[in-house]
Protein backbone atom coordinates (compact mmCIF):
# COMPACT_ATOMS: atom_id res chain seq x y z
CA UNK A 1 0.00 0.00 0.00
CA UNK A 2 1.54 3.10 -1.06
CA UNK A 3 1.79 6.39 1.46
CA UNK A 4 -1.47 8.57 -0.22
CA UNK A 5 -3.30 5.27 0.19
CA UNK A 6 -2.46 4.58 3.79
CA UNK A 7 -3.30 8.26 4.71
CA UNK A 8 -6.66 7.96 2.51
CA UNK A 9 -7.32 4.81 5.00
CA UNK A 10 -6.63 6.40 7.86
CA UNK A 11 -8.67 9.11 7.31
CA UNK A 12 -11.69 6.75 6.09
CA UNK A 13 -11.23 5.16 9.07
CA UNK A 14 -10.77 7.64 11.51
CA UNK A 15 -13.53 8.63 14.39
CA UNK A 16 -13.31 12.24 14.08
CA UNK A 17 -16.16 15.26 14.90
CA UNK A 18 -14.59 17.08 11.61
CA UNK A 19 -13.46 14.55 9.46
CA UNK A 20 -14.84 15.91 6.31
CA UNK A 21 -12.53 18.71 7.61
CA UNK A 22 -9.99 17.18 7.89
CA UNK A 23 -10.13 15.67 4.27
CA UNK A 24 -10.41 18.96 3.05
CA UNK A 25 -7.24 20.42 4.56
CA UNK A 26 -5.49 17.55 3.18
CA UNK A 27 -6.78 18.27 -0.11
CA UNK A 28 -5.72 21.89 0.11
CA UNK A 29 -2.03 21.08 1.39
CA UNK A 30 -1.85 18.67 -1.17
CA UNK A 31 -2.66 20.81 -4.23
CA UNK A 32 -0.96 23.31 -2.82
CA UNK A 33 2.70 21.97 -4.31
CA UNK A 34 3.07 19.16 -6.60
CA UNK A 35 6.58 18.31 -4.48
CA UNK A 36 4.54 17.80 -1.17
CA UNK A 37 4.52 14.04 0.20
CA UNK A 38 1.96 12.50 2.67
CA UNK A 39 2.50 9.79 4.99
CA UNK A 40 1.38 8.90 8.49
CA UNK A 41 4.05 9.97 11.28
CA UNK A 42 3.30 10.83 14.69
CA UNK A 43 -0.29 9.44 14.99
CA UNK A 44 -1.56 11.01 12.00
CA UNK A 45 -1.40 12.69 8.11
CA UNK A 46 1.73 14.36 7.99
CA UNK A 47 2.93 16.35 4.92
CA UNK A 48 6.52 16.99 4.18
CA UNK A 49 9.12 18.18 1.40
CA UNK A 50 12.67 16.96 2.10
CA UNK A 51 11.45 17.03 5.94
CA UNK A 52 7.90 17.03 7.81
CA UNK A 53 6.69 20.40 7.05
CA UNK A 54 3.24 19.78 8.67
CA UNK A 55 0.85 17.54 10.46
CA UNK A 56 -2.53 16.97 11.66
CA UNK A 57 -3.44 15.88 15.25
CA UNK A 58 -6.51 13.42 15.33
CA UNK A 59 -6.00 13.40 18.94
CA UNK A 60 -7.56 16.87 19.43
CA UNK A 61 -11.42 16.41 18.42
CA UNK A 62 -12.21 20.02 19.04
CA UNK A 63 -10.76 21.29 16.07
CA UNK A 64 -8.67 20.47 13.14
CA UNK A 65 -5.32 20.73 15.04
CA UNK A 66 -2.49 21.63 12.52
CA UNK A 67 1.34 21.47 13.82
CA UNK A 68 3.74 23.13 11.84
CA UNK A 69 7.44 21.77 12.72
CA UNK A 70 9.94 24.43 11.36
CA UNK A 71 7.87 27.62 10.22
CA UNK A 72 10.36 30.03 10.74
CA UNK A 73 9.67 34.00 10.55
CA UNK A 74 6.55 32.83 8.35
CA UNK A 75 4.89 32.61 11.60
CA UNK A 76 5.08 36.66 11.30
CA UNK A 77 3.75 36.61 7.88
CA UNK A 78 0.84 34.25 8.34
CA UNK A 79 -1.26 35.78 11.68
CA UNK A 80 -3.62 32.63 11.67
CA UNK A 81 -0.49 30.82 12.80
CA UNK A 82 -0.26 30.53 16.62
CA UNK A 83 3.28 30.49 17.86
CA UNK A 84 4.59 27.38 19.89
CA UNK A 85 7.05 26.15 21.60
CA UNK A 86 10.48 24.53 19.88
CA UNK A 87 10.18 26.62 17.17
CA UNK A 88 6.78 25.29 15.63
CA UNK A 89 3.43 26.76 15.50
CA UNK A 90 0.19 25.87 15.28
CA UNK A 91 -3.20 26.27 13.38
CA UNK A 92 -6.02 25.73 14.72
CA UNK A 93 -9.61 25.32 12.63
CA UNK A 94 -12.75 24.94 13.87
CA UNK A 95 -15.25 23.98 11.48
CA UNK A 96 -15.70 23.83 7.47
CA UNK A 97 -16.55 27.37 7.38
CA UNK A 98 -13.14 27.70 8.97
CA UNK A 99 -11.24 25.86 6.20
CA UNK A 100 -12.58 27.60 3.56
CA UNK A 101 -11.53 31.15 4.91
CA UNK A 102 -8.09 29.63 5.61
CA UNK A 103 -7.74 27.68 2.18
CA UNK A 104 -6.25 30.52 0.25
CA UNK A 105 -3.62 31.37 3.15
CA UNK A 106 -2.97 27.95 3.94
CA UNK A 107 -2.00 27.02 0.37
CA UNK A 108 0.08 30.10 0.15
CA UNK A 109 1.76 28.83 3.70
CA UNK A 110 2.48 25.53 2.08
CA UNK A 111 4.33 27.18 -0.95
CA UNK A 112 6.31 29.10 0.70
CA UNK A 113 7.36 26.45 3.26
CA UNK A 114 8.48 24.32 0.23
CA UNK A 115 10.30 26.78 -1.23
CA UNK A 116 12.34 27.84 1.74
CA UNK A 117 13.28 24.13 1.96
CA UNK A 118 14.69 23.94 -1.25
């Protein structure tokens, strides 16, 4: 089973209060960059280019819990970033309505994180 299908079963699978939410941010990270990999690491999707870039927290039912692992000064640039501790940040989304307003940024995020990792 390749990577995109193990995270596609893991999200089919998964017993989530936003799941279709959680498909949807997946979509948008994943259209976001044609160089963008998925996998699961740490207990959920995680998306990465040459390292983990990004991941989603299926522990944390209240929201769509994203955990950015190396942002950098984006975290300046992109105010719907919270800032965390050991350098990562997070994004927190709380319903579909949510997504969508984020989409656009979040793309935008996920371009730029790729190519500062180049």
């Amino acid at each position: 089973m390749g990577t995109e299908a193990s995270v596609t079963d893991f999200i089919e699978k998964i017993e989530h209060p936003l799941k279709a939410e959680i498909g949807m941010v997946r979509s948008i990270i994943m259209s976001s960059h044609p160089e963008i990999n998925e996998t699961i690491r740490w207990g959920g999707p995680s998306f990465e280019h040459v390292e983990p870039l990004v991941s989603i927290n299926p522990r944390v039912k209240d929201c769509v819990a994203l955990i950015f692992h190396s942002p950098g000064s984006l975290v300046e640039q992109f105010p719907m970033l919270e800032p965390g501790p050991k350098g990562r940040a997070y994004l927190k989304l709380r319903s579909m309505q949510d997504v969508r307003q984020a989409e656009s940024q979040l793309s935008n995020l996920m371009q730029r994180l790729v190519s500062c990792g180049k």
